[in-house]
PDB file of N, CA and C in Angstrom:
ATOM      1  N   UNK A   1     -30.917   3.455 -52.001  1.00  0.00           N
ATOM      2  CA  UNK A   1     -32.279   3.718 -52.385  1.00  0.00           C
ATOM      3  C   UNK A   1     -32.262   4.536 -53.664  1.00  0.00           C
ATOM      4  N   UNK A   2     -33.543   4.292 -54.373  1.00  0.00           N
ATOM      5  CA  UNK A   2     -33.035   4.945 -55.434  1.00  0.00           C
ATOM      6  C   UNK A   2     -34.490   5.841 -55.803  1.00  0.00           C
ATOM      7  N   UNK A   3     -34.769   7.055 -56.006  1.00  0.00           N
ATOM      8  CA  UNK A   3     -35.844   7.608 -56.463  1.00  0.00           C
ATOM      9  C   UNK A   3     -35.390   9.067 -57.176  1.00  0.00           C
ATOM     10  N   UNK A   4     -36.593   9.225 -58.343  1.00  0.00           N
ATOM     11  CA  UNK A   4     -36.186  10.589 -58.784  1.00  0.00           C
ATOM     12  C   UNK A   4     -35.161  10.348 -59.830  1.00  0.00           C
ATOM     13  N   UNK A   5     -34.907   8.843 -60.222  1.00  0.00           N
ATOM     14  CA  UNK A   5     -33.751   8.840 -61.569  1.00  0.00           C
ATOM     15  C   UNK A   5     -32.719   9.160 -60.682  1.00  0.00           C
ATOM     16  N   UNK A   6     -32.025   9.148 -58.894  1.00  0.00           N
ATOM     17  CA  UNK A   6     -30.729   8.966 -58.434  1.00  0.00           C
ATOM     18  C   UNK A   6     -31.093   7.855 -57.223  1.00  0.00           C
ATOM     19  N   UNK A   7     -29.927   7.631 -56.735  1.00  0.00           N
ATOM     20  CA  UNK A   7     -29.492   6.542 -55.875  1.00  0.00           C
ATOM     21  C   UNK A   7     -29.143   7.401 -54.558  1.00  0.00           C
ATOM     22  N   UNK A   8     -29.699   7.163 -53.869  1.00  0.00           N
ATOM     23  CA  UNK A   8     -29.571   7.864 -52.137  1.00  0.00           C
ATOM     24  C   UNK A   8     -28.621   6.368 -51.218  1.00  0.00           C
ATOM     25  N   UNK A   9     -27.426   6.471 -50.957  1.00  0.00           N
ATOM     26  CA  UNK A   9     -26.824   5.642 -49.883  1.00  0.00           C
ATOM     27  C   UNK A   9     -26.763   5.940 -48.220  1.00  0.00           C
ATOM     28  N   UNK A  10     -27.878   5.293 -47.671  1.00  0.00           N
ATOM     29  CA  UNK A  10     -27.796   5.820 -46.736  1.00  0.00           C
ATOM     30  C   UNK A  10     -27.173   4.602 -45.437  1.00  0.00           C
ATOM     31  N   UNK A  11     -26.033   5.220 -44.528  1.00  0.00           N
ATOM     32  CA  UNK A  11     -26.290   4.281 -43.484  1.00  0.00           C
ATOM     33  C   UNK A  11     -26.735   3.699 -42.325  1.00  0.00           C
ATOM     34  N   UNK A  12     -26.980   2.581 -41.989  1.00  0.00           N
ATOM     35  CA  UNK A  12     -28.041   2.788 -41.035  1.00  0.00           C
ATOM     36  C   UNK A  12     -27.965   3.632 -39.690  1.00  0.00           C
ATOM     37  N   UNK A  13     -27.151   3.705 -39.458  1.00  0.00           N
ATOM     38  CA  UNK A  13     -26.675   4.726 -38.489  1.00  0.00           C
ATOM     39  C   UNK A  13     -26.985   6.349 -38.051  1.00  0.00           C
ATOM     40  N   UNK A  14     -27.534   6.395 -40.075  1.00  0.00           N
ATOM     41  CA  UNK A  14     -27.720   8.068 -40.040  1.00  0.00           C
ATOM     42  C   UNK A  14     -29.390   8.126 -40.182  1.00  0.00           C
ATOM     43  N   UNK A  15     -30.224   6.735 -39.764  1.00  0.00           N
ATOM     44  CA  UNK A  15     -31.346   6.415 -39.720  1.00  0.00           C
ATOM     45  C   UNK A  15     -32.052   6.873 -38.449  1.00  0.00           C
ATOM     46  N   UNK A  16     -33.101   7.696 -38.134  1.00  0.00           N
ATOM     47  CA  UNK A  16     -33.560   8.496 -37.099  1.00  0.00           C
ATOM     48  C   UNK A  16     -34.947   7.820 -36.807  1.00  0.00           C
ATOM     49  N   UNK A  17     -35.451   7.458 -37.808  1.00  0.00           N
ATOM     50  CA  UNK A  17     -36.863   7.297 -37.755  1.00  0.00           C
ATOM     51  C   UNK A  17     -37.761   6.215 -38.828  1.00  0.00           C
ATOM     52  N   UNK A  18     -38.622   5.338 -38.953  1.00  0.00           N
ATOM     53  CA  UNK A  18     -39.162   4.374 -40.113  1.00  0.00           C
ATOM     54  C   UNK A  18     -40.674   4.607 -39.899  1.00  0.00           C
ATOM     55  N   UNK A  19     -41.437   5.236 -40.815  1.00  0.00           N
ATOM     56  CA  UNK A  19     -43.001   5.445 -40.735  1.00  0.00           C
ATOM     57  C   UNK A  19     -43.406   4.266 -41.434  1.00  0.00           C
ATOM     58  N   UNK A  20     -44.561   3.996 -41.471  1.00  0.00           N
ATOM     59  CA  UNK A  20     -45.193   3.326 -42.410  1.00  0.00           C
ATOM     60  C   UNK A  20     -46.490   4.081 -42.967  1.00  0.00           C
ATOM     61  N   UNK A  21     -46.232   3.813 -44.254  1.00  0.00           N
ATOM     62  CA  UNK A  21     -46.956   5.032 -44.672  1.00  0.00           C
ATOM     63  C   UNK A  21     -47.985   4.549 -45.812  1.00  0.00           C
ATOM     64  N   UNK A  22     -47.799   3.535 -46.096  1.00  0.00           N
ATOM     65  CA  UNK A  22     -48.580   2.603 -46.801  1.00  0.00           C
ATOM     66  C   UNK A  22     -50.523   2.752 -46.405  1.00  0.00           C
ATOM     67  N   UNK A  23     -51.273   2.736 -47.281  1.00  0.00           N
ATOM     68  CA  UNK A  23     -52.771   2.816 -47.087  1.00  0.00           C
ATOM     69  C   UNK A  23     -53.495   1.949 -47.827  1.00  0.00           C
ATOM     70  N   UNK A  24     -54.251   1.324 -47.586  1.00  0.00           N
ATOM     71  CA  UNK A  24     -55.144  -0.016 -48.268  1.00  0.00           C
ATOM     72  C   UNK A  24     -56.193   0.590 -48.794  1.00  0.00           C
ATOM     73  N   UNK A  25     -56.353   1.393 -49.782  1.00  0.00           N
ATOM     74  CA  UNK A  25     -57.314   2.171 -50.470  1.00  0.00           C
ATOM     75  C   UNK A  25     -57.463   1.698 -51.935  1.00  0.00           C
ATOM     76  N   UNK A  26     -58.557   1.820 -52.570  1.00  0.00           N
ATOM     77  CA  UNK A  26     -58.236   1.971 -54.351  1.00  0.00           C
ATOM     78  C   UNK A  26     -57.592   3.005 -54.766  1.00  0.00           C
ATOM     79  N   UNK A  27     -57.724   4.205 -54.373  1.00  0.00           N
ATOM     80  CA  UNK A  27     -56.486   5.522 -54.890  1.00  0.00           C
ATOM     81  C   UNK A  27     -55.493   5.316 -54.436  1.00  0.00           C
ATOM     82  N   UNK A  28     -54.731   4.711 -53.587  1.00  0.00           N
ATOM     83  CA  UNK A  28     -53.712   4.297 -52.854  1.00  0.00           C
ATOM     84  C   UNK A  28     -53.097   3.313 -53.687  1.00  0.00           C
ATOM     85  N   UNK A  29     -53.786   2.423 -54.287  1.00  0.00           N
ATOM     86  CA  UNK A  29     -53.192   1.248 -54.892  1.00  0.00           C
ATOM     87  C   UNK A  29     -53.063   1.998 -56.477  1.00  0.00           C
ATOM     88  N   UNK A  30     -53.675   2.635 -56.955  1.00  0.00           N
ATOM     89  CA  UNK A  30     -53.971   3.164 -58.323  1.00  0.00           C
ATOM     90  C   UNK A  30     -52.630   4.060 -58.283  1.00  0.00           C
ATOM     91  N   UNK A  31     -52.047   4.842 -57.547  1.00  0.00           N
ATOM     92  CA  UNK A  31     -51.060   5.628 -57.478  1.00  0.00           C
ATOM     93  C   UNK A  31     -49.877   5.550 -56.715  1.00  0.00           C
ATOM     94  N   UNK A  32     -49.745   3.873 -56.475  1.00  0.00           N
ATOM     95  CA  UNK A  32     -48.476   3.745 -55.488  1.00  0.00           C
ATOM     96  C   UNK A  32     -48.508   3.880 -54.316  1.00  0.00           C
ATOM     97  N   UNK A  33     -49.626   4.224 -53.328  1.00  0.00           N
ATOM     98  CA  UNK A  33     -49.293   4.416 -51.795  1.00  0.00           C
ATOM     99  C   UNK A  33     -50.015   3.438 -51.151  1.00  0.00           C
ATOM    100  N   UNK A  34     -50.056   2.694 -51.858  1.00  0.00           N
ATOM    101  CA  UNK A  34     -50.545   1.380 -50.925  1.00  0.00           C
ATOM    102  C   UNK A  34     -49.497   0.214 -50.246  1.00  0.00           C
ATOM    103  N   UNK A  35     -48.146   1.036 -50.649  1.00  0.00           N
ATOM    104  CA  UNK A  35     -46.935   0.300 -50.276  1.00  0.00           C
ATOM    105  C   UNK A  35     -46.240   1.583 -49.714  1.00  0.00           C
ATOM    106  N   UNK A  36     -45.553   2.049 -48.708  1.00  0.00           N
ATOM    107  CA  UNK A  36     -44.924   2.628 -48.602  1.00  0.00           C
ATOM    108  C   UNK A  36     -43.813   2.695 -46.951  1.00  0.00           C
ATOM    109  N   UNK A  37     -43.062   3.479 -46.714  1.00  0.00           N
ATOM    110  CA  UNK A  37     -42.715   4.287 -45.549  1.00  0.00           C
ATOM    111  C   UNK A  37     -41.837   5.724 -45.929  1.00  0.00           C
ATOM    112  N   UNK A  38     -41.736   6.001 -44.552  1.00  0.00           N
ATOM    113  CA  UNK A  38     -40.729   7.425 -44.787  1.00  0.00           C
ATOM    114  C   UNK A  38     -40.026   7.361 -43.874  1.00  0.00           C
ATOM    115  N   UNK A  39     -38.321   7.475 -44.158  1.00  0.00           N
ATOM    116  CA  UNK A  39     -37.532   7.006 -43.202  1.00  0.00           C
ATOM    117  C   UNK A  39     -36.940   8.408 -43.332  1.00  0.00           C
ATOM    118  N   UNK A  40     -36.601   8.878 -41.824  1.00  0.00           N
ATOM    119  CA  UNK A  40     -36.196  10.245 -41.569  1.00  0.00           C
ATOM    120  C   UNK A  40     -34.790  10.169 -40.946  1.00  0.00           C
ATOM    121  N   UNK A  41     -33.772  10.674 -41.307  1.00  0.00           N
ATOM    122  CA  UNK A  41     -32.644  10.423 -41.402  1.00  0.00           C
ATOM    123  C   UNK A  41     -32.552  11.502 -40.085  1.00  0.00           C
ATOM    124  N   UNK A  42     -31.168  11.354 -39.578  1.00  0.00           N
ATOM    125  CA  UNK A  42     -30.414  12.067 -38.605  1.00  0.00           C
ATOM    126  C   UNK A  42     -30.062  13.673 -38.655  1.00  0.00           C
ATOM    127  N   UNK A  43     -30.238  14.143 -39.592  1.00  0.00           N
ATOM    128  CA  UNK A  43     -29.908  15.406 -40.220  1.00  0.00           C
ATOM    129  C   UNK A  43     -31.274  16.228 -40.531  1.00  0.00           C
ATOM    130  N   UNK A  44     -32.460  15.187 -40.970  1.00  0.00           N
ATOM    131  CA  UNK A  44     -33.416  15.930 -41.080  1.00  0.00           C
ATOM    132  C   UNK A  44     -34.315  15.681 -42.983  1.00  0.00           C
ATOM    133  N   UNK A  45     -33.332  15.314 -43.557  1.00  0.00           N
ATOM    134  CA  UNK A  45     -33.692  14.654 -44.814  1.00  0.00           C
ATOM    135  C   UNK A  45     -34.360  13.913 -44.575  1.00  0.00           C
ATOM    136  N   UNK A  46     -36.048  13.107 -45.244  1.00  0.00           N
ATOM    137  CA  UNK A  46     -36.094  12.362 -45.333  1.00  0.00           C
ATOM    138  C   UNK A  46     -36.736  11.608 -46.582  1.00  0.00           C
ATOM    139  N   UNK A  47     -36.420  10.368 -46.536  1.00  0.00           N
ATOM    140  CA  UNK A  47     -36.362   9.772 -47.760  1.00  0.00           C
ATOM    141  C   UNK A  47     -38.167   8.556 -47.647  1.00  0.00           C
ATOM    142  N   UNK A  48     -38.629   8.703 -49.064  1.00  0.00           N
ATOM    143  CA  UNK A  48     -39.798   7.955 -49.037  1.00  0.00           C
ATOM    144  C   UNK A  48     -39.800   6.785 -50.373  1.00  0.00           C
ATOM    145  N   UNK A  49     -40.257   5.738 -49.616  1.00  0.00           N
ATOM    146  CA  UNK A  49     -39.964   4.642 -50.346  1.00  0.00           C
ATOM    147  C   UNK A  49     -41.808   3.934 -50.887  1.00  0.00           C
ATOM    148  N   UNK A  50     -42.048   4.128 -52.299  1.00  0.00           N
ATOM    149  CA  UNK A  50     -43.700   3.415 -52.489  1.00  0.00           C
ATOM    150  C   UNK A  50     -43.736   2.657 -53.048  1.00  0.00           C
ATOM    151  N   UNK A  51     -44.773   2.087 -54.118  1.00  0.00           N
ATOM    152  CA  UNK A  51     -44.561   1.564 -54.628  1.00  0.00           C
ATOM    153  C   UNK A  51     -44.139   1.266 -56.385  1.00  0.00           C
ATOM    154  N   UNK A  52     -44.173   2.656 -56.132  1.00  0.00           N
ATOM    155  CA  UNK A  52     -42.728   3.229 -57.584  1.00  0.00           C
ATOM    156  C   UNK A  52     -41.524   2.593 -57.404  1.00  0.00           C
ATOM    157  N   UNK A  53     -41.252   2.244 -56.319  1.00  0.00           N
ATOM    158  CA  UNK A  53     -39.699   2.122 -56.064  1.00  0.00           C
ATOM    159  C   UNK A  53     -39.576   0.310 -56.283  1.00  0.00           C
ATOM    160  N   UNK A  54     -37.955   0.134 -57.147  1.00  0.00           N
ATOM    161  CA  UNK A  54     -37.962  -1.150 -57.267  1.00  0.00           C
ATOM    162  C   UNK A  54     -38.432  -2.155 -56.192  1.00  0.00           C
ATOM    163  N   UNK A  55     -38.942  -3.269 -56.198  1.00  0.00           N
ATOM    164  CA  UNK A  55     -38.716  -4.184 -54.986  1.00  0.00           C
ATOM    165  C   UNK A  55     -39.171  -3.772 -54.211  1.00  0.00           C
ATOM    166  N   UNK A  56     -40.029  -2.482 -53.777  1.00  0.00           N
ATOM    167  CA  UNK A  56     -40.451  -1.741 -52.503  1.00  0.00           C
ATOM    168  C   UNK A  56     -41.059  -2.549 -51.109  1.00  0.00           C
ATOM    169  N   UNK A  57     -41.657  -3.259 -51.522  1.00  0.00           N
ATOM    170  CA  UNK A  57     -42.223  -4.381 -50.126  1.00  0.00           C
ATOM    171  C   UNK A  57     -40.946  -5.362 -49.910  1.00  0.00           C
ATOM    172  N   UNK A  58     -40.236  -5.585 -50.611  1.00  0.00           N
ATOM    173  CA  UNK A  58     -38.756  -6.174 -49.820  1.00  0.00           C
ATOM    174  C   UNK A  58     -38.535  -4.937 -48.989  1.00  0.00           C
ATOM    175  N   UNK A  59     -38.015  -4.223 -49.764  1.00  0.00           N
ATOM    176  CA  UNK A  59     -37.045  -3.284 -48.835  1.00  0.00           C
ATOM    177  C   UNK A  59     -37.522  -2.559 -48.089  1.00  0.00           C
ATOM    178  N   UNK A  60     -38.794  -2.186 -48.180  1.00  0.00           N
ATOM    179  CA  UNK A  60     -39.598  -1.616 -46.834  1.00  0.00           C
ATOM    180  C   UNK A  60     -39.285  -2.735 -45.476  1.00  0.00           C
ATOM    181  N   UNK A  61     -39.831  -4.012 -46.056  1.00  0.00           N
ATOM    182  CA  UNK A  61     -39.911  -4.942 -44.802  1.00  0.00           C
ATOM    183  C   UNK A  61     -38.227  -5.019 -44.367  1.00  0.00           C
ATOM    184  N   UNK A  62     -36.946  -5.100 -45.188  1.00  0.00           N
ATOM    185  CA  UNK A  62     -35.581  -5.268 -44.456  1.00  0.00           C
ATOM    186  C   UNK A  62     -35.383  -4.091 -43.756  1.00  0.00           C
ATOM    187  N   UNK A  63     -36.094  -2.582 -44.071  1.00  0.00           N
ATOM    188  CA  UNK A  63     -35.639  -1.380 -43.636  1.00  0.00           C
ATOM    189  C   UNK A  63     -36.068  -1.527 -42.409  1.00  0.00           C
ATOM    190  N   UNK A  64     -37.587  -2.091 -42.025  1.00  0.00           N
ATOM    191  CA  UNK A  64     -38.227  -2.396 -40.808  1.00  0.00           C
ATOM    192  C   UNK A  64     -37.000  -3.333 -40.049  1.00  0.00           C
ATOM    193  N   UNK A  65     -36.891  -4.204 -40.923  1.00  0.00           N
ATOM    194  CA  UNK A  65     -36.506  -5.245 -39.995  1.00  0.00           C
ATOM    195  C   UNK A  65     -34.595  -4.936 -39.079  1.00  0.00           C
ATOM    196  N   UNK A  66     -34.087  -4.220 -39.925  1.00  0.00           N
ATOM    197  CA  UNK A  66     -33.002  -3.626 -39.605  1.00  0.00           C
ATOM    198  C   UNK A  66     -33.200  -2.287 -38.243  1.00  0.00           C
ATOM    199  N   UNK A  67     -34.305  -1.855 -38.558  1.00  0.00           N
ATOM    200  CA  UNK A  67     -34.242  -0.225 -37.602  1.00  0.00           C
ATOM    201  C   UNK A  67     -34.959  -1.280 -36.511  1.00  0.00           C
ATOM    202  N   UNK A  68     -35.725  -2.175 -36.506  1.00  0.00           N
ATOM    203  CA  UNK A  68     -36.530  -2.755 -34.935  1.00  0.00           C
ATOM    204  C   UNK A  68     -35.702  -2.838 -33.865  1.00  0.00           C
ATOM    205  N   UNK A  69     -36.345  -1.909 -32.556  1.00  0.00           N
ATOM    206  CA  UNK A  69     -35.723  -2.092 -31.810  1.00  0.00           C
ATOM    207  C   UNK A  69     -35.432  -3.450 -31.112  1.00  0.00           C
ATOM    208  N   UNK A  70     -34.107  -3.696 -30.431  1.00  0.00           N
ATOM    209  CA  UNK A  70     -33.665  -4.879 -29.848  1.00  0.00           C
ATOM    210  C   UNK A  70     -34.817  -5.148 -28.566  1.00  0.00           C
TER     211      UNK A  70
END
């Protein structure tokens, strides 16, 4: 993942939690949060993905689709 001008590698393993955090608003869309989640890692870091972030609705939806429970 990459935000902030660095690259965060995270594995899924050290994955705790996937919000969706995304809002269907005009200020939402005007400033990026009309795409989003916040994935809360095992340690307590957590990392937020909008629609600043490259590709963000791919990788929101694989992040979903990877953490769904079986």
């Amino acid at each position: 993942m990459t935000g902030g001008g660095r690259t965060t590698v995270v594995p899924w393993t050290d994955v705790a939690d996937v919000t969706d955090i995304g809002k269907n608003t005009f200020l939402a869309k005007a400033f990026g949060g009309d795409v989003g989640c916040r994935i809360t890692l095992t340690d307590g870091r957590r990392v937020t993905i909008n629609s600043h972030t490259d590709g963000a609705p791919l990788l929101i939806h694989r992040v979903f689709e990877a953490t769904a429970a079986d």
